[in-house]
N, C-alpha and C. Protein backbone atom coordinates (compact mmCIF):
# COMPACT_ATOMS: atom_id res chain seq x y z
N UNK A 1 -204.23 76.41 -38.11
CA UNK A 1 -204.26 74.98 -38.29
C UNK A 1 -203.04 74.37 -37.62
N UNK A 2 -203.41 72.85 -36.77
CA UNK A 2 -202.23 72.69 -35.97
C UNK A 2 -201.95 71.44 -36.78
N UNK A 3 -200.69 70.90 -37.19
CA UNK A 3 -200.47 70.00 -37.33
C UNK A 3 -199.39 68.53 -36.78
N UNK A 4 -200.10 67.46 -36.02
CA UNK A 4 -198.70 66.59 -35.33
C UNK A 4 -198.12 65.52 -36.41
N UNK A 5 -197.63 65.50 -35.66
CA UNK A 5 -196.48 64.35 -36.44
C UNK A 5 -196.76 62.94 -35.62
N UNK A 6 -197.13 61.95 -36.36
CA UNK A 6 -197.68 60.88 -35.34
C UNK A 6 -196.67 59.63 -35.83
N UNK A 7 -195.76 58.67 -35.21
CA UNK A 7 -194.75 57.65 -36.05
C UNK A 7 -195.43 56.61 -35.66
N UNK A 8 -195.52 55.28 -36.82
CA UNK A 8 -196.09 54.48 -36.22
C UNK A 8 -194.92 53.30 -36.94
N UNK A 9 -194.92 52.38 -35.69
CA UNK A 9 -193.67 51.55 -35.79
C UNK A 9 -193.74 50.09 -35.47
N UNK A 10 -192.89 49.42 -35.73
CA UNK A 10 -193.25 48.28 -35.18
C UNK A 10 -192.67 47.14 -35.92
N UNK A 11 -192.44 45.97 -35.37
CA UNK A 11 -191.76 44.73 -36.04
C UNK A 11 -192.04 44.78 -37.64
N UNK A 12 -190.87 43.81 -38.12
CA UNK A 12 -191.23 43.63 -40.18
C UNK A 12 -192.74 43.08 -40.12
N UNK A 13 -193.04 43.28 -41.35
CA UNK A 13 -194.39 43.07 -41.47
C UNK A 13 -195.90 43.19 -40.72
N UNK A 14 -195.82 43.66 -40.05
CA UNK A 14 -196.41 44.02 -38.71
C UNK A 14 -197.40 44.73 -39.20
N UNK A 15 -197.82 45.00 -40.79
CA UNK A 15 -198.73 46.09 -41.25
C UNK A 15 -198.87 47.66 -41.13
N UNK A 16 -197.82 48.26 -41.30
CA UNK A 16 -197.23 49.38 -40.92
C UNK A 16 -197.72 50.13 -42.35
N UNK A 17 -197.12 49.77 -43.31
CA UNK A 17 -197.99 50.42 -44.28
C UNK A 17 -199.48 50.35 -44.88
N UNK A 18 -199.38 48.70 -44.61
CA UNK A 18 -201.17 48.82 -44.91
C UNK A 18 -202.27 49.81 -43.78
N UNK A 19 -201.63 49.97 -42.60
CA UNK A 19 -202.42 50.90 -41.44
C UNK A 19 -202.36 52.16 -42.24
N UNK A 20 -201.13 52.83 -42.57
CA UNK A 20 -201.03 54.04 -43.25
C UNK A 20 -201.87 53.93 -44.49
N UNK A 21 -201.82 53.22 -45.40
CA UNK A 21 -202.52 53.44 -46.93
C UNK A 21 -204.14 53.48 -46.57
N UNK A 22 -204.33 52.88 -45.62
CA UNK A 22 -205.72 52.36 -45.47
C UNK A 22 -206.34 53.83 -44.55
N UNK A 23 -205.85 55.08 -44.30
CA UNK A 23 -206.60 56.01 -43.61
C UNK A 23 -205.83 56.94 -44.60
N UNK A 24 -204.72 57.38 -44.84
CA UNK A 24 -204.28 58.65 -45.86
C UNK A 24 -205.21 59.26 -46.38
N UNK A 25 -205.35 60.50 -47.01
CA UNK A 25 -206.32 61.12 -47.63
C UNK A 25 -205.50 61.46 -48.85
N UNK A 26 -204.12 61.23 -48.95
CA UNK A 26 -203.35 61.64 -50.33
C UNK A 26 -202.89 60.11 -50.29
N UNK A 27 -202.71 60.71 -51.58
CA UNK A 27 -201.39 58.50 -52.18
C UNK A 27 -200.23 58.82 -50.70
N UNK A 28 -200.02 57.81 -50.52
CA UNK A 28 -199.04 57.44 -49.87
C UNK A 28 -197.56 57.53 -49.88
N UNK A 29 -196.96 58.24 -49.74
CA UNK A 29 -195.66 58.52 -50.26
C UNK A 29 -194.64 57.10 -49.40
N UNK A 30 -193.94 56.28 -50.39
CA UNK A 30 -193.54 54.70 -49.75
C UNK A 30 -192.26 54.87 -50.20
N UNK A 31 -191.32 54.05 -49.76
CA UNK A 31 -189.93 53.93 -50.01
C UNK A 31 -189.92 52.08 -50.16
N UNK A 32 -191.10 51.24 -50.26
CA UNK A 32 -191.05 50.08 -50.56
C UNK A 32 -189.80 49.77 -51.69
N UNK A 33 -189.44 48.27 -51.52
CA UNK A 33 -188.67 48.08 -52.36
C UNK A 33 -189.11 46.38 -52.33
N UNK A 34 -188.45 45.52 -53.14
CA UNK A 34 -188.46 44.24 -53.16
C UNK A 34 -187.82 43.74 -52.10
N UNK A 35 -188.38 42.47 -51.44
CA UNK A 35 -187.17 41.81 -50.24
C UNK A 35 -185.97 40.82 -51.01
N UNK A 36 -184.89 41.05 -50.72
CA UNK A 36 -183.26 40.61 -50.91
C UNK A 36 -182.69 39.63 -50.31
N UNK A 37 -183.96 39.54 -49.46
CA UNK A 37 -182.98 38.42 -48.49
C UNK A 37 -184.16 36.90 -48.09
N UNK A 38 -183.88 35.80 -48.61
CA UNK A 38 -185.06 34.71 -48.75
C UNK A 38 -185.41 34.67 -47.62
N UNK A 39 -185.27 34.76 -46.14
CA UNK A 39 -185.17 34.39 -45.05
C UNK A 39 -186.22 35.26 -44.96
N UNK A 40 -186.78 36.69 -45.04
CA UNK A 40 -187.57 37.54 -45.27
C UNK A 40 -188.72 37.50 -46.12
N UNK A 41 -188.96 36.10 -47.04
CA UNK A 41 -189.90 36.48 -47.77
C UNK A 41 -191.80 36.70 -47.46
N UNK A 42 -191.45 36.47 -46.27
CA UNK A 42 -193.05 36.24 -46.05
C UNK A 42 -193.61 37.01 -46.40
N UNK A 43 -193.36 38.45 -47.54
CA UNK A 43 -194.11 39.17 -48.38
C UNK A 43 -193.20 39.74 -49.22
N UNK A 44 -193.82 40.27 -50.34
CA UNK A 44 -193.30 40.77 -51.99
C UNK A 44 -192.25 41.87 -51.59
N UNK A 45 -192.23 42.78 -50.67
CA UNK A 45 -192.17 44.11 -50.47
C UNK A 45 -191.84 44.72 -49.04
N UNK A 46 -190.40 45.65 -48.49
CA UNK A 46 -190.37 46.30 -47.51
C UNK A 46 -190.61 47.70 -47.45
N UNK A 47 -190.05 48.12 -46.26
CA UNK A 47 -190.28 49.56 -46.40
C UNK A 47 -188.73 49.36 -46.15
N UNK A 48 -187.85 50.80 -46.82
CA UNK A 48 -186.62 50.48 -46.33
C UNK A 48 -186.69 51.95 -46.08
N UNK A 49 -187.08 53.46 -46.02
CA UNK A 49 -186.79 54.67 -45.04
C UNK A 49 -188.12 54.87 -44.34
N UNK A 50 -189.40 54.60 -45.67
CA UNK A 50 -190.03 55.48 -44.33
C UNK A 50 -191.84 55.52 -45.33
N UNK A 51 -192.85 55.01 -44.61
CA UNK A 51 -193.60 55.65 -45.38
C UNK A 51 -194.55 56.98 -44.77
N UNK A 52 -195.26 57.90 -45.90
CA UNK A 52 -195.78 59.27 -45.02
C UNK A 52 -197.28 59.18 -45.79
N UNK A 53 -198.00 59.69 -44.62
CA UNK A 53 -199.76 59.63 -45.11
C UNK A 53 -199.67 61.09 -43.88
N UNK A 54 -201.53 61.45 -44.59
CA UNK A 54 -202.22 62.22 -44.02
C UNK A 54 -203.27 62.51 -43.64
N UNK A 55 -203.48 62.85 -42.79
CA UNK A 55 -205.36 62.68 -42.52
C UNK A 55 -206.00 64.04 -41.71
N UNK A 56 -206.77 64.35 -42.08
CA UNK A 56 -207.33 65.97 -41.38
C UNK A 56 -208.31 65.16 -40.46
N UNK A 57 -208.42 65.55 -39.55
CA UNK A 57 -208.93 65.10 -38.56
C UNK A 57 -210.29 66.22 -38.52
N UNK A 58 -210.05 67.33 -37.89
CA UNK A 58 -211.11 68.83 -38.54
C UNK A 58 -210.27 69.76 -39.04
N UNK A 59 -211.23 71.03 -38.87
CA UNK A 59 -210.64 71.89 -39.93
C UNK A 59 -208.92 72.46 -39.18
N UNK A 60 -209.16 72.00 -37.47
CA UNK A 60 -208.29 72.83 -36.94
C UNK A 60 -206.78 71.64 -36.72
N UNK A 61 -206.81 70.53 -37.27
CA UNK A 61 -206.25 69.46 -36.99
C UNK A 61 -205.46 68.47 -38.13
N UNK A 62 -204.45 68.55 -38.58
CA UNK A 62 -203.90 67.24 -39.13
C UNK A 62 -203.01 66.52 -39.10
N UNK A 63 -203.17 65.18 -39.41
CA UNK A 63 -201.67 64.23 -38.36
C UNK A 63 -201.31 63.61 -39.95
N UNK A 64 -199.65 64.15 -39.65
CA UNK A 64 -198.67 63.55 -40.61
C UNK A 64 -198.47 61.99 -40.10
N UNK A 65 -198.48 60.77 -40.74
CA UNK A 65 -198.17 59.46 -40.47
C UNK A 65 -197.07 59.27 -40.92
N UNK A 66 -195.87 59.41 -40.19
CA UNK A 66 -194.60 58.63 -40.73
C UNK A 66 -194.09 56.84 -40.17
N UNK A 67 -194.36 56.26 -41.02
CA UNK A 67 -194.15 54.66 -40.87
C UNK A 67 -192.55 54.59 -40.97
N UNK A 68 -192.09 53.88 -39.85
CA UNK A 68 -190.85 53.41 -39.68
C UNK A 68 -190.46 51.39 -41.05
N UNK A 69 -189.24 51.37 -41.26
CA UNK A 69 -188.91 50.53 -41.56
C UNK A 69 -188.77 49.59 -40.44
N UNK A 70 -189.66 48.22 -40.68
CA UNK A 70 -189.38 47.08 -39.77
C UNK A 70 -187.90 46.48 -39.55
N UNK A 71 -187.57 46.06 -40.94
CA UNK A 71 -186.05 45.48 -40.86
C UNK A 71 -184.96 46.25 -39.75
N UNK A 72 -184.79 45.23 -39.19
CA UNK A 72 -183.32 45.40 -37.85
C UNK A 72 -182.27 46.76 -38.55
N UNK A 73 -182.28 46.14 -40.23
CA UNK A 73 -180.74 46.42 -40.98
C UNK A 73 -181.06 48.14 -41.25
N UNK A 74 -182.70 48.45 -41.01
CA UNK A 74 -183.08 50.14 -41.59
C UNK A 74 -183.19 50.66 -40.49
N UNK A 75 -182.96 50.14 -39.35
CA UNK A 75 -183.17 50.82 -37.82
C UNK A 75 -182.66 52.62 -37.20
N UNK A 76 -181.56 52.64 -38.44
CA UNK A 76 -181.30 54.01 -38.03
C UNK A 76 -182.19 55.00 -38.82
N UNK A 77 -183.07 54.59 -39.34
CA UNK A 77 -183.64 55.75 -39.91
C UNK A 77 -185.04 55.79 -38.63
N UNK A 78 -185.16 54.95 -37.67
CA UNK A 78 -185.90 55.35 -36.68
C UNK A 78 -185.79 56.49 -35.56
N UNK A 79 -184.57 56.70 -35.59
CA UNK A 79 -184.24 58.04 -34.79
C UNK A 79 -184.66 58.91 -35.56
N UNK A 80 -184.38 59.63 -36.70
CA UNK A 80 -184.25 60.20 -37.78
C UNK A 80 -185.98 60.60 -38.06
N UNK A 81 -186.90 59.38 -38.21
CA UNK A 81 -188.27 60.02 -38.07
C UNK A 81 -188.87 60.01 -37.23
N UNK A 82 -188.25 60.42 -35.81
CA UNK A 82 -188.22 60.17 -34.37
C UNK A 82 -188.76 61.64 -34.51
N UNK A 83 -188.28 62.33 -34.80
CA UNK A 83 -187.31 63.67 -34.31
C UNK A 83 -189.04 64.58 -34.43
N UNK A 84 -189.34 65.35 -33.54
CA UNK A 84 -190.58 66.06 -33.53
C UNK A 84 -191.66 65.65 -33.31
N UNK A 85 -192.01 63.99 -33.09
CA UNK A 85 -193.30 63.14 -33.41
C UNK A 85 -193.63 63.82 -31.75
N UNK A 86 -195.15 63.42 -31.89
CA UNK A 86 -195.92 64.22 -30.54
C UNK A 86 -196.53 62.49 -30.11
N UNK A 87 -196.21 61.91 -31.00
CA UNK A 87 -196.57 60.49 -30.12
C UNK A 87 -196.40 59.11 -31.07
N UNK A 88 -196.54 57.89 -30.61
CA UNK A 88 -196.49 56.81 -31.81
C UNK A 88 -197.13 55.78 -31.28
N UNK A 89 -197.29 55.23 -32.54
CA UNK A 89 -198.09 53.75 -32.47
C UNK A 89 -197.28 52.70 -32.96
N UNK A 90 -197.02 51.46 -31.87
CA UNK A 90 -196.42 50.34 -31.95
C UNK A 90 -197.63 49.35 -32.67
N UNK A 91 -197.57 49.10 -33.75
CA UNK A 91 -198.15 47.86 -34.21
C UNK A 91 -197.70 46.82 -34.55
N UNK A 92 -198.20 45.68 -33.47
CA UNK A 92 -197.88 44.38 -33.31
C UNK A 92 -198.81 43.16 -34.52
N UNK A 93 -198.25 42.54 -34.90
CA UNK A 93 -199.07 41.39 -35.92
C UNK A 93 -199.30 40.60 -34.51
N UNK A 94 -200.50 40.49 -34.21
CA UNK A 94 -200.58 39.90 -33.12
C UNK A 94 -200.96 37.93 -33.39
N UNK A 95 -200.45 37.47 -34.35
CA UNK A 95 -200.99 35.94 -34.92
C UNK A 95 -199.55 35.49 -34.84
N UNK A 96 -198.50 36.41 -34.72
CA UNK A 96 -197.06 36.12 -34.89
C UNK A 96 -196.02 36.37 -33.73
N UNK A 97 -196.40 35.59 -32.75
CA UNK A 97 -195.82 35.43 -31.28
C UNK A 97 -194.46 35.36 -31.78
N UNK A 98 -193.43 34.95 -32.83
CA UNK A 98 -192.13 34.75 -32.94
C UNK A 98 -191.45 36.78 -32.67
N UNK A 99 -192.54 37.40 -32.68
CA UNK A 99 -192.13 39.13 -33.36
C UNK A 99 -192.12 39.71 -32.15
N UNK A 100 -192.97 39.52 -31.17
CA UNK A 100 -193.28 39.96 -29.98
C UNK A 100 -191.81 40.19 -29.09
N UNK A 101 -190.82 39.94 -29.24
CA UNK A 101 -189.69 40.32 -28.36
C UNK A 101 -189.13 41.14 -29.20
N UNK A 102 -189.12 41.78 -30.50
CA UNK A 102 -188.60 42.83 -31.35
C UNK A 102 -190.08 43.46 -31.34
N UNK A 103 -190.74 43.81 -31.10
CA UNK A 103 -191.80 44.50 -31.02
C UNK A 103 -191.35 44.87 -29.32
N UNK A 104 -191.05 44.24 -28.35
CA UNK A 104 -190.62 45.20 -26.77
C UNK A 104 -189.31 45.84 -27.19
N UNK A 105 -188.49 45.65 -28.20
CA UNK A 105 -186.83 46.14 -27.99
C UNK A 105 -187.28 47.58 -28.94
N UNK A 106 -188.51 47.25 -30.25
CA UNK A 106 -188.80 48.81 -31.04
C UNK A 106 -189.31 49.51 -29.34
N UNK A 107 -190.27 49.38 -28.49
CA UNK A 107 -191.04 50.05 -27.95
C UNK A 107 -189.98 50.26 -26.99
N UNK A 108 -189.23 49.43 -26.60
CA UNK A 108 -187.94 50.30 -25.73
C UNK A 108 -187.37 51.27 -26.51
N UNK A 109 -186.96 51.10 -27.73
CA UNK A 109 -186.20 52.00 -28.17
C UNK A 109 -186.83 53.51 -28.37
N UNK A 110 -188.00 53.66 -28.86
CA UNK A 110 -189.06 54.78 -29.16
C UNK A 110 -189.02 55.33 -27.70
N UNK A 111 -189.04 54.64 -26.54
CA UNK A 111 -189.61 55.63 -25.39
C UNK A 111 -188.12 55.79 -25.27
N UNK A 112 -187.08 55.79 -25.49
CA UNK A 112 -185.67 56.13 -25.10
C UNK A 112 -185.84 57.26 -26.28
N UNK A 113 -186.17 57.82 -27.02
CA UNK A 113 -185.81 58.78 -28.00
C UNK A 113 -186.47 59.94 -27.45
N UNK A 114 -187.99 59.82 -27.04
CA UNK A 114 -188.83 61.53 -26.25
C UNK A 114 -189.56 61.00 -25.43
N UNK A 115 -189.67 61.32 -24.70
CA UNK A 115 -190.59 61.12 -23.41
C UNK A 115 -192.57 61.17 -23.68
N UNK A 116 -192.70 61.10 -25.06
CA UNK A 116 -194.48 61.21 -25.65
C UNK A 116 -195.52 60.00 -25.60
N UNK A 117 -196.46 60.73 -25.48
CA UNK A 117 -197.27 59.29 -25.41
C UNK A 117 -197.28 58.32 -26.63
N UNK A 118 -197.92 57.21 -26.09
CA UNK A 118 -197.76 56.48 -27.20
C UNK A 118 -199.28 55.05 -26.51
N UNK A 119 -199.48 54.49 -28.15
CA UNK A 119 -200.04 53.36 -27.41
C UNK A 119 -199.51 52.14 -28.57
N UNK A 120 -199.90 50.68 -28.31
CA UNK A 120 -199.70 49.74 -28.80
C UNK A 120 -200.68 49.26 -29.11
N UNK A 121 -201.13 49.13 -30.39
CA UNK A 121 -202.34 48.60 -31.99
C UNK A 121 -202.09 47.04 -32.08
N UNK A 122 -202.61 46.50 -31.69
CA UNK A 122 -203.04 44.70 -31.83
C UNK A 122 -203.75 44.18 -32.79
N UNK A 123 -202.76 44.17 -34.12
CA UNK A 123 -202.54 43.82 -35.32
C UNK A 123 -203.43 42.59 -35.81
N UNK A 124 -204.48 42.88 -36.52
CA UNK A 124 -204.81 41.63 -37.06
C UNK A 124 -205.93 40.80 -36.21
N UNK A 125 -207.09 41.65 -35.58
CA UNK A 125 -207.46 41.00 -35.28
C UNK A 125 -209.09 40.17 -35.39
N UNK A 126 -209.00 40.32 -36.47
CA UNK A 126 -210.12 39.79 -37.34
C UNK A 126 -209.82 38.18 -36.95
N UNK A 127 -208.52 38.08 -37.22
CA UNK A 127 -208.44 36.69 -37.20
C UNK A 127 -208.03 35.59 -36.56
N UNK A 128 -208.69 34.31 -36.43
CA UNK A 128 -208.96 33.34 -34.98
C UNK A 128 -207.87 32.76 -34.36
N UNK A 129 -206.68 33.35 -34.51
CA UNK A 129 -205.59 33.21 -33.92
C UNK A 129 -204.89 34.29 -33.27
N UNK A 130 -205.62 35.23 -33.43
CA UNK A 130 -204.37 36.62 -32.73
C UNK A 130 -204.59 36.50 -31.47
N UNK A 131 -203.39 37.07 -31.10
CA UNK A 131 -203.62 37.41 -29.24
C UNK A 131 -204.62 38.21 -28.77
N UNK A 132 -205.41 38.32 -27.63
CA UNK A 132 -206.29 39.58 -27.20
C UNK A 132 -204.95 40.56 -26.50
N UNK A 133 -205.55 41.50 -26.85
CA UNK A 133 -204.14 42.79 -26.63
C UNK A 133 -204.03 43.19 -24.95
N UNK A 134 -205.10 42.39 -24.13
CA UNK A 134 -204.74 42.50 -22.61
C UNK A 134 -203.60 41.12 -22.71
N UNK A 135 -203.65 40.05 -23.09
CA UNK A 135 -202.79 38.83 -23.29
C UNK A 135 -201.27 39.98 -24.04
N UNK A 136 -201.04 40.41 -25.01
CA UNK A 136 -200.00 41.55 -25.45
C UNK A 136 -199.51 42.00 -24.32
N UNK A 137 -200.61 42.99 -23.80
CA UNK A 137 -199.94 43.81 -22.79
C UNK A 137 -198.84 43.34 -21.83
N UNK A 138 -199.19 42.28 -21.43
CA UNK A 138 -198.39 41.29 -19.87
C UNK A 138 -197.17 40.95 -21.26
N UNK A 139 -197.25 40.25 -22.22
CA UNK A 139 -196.10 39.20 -22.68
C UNK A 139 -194.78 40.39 -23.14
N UNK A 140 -195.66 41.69 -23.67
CA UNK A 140 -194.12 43.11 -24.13
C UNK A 140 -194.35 43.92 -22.58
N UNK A 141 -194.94 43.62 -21.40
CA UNK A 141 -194.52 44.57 -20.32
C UNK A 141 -195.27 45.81 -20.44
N UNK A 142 -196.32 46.26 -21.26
CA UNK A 142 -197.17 47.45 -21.22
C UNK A 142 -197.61 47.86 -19.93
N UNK A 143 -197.02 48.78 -19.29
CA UNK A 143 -197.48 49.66 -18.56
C UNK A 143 -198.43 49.35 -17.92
N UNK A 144 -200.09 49.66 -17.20
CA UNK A 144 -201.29 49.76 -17.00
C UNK A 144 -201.60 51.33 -18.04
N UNK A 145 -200.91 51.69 -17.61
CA UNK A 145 -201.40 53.30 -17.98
C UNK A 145 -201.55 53.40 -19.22
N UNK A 146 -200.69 52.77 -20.32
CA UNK A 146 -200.83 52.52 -21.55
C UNK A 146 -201.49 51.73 -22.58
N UNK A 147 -202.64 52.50 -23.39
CA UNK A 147 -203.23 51.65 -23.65
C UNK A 147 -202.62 50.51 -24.79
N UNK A 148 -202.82 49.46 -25.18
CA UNK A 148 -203.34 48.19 -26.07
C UNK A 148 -204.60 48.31 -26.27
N UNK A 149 -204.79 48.15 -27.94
CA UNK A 149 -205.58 48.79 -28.49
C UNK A 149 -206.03 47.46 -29.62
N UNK A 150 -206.84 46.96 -29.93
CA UNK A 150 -207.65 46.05 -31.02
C UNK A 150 -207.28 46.63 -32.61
N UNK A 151 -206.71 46.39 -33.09
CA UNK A 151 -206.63 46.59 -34.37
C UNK A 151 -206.59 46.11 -35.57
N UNK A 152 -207.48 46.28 -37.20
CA UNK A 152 -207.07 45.56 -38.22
C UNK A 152 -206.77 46.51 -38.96
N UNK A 153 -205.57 47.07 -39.32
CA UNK A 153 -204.99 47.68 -40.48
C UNK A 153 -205.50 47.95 -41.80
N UNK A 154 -206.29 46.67 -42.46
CA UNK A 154 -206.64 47.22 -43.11
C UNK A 154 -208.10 47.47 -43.51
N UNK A 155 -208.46 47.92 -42.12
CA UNK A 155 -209.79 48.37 -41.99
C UNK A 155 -209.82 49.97 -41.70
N UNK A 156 -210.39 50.68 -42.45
CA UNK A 156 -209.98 52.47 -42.56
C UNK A 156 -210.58 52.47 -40.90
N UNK A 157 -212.02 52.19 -40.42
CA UNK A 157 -212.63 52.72 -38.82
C UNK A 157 -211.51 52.00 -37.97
N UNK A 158 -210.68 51.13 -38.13
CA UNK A 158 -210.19 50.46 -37.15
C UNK A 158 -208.86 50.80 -36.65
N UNK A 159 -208.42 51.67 -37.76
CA UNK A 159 -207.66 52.61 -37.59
C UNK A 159 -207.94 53.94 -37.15
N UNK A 160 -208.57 54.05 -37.73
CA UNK A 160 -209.09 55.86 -37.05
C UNK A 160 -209.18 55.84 -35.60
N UNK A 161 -209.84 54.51 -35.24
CA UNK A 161 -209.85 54.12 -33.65
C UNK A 161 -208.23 54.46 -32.67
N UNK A 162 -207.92 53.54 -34.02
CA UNK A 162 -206.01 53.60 -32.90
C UNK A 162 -205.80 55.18 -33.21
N UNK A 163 -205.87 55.85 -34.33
CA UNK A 163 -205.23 57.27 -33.95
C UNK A 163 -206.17 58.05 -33.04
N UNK A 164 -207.45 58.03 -33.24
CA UNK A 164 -208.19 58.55 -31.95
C UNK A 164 -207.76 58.06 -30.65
N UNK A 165 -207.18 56.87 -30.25
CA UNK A 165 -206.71 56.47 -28.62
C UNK A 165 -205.22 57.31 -28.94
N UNK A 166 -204.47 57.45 -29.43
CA UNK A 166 -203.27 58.18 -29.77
C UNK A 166 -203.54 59.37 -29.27
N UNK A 167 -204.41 60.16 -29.75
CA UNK A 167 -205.13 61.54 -29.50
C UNK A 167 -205.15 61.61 -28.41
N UNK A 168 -206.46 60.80 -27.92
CA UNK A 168 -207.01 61.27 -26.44
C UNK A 168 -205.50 61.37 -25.71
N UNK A 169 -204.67 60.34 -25.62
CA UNK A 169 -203.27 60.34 -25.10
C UNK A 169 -202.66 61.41 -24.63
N UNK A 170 -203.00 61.70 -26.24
CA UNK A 170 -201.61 63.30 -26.19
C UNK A 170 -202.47 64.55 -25.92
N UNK A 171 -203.85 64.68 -26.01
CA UNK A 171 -204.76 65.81 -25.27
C UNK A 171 -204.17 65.48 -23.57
N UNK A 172 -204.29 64.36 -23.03
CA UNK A 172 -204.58 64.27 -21.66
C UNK A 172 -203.12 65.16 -21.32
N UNK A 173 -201.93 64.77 -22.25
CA UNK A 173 -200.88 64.94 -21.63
C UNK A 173 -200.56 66.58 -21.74
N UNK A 174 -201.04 66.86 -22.61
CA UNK A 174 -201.31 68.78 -22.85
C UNK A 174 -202.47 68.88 -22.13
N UNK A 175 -203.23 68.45 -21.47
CA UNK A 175 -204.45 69.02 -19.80
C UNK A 175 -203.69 69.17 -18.60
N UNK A 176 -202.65 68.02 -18.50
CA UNK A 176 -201.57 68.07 -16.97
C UNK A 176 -200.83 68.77 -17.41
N UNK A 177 -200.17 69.67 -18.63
CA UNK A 177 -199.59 70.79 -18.14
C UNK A 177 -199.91 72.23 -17.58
């Protein structure tokens, strides 16, 4: 049985844990806490180290989910669950254009830590304001090669989607060796 380590990261609130709770196959192991700071309240609750889910993919396959802390102030624990990941997912709240330039400085920072694939999950998009994630791609500088990906967090298939484009990723990149 092989198992990767998949990090998925991305601006505060950005749905980082609801993506994780919403595919796990065990409770969710969270480091949530209350937010401290009013300027932050636009929800009850952060992550301040790290949250971890799991999902068996088949019998020969399972991906550990370690969720990074959004807040600027928990940033060093992003190296820290850096360390071994075989690839990650940037998820953007895509209704919240103010996030989108700390959503390019996380995705700079992640490709400065390992050289792995990765793609970017377009947060939220059930609803009649989000960006289309080719509109994403151009405004954080995505690559061509990299996909932007449609995503609602807390939809279990809509996720499975983003870790399946994650996958294909990191198969292609174990075929060119």
């Amino acid at each position: 049985m092989q198992t990767l380590k998949i990090v998925v990261t991305g601006p505060f609130a950005s749905g980082k844990t609801e993506l994780i709770q919403s595919v796990s196959e065990i409770d969710v192991v969270s480091t949530e806490r209350k937010i401290s700071q009013e300027a932050e309240r636009i929800k009850q609750q952060t992550t301040v180290a790290m949250d971890f889910g799991r999902i068996t993919i088949d019998d020969e396959l399972i991906l550990y989910l370690f969720g990074t802390p959004g807040q600027r102030r928990f940033d060093f624990m992003w190296e820290i669950l850096s360390e071994g990941m075989l690839g990650f997912v940037v998820l953007v709240d895509s209704t919240r254009p103010e996030t989108f330039r700390e959503a390019r400085r996380i995705l700079d920072t992640f490709r400065s830590y390992s050289p792995v694939p990765y793609i970017v999950a377009a947060n939220k998009q059930d609803l009649p304001d989000a960006w289309p994630p080719e509109d994403l791609r151009i405004v954080l500088h995505v690559e061509p090669g990299v996909k932007v990906v449609p995503c609602v967090a807390t939809n279990r298939e809509s996720v499975k989607e983003v870790l399946l484009e994650l996958l294909y990723s990191i198969l292609e990149l174990v075929d060119e060796e």
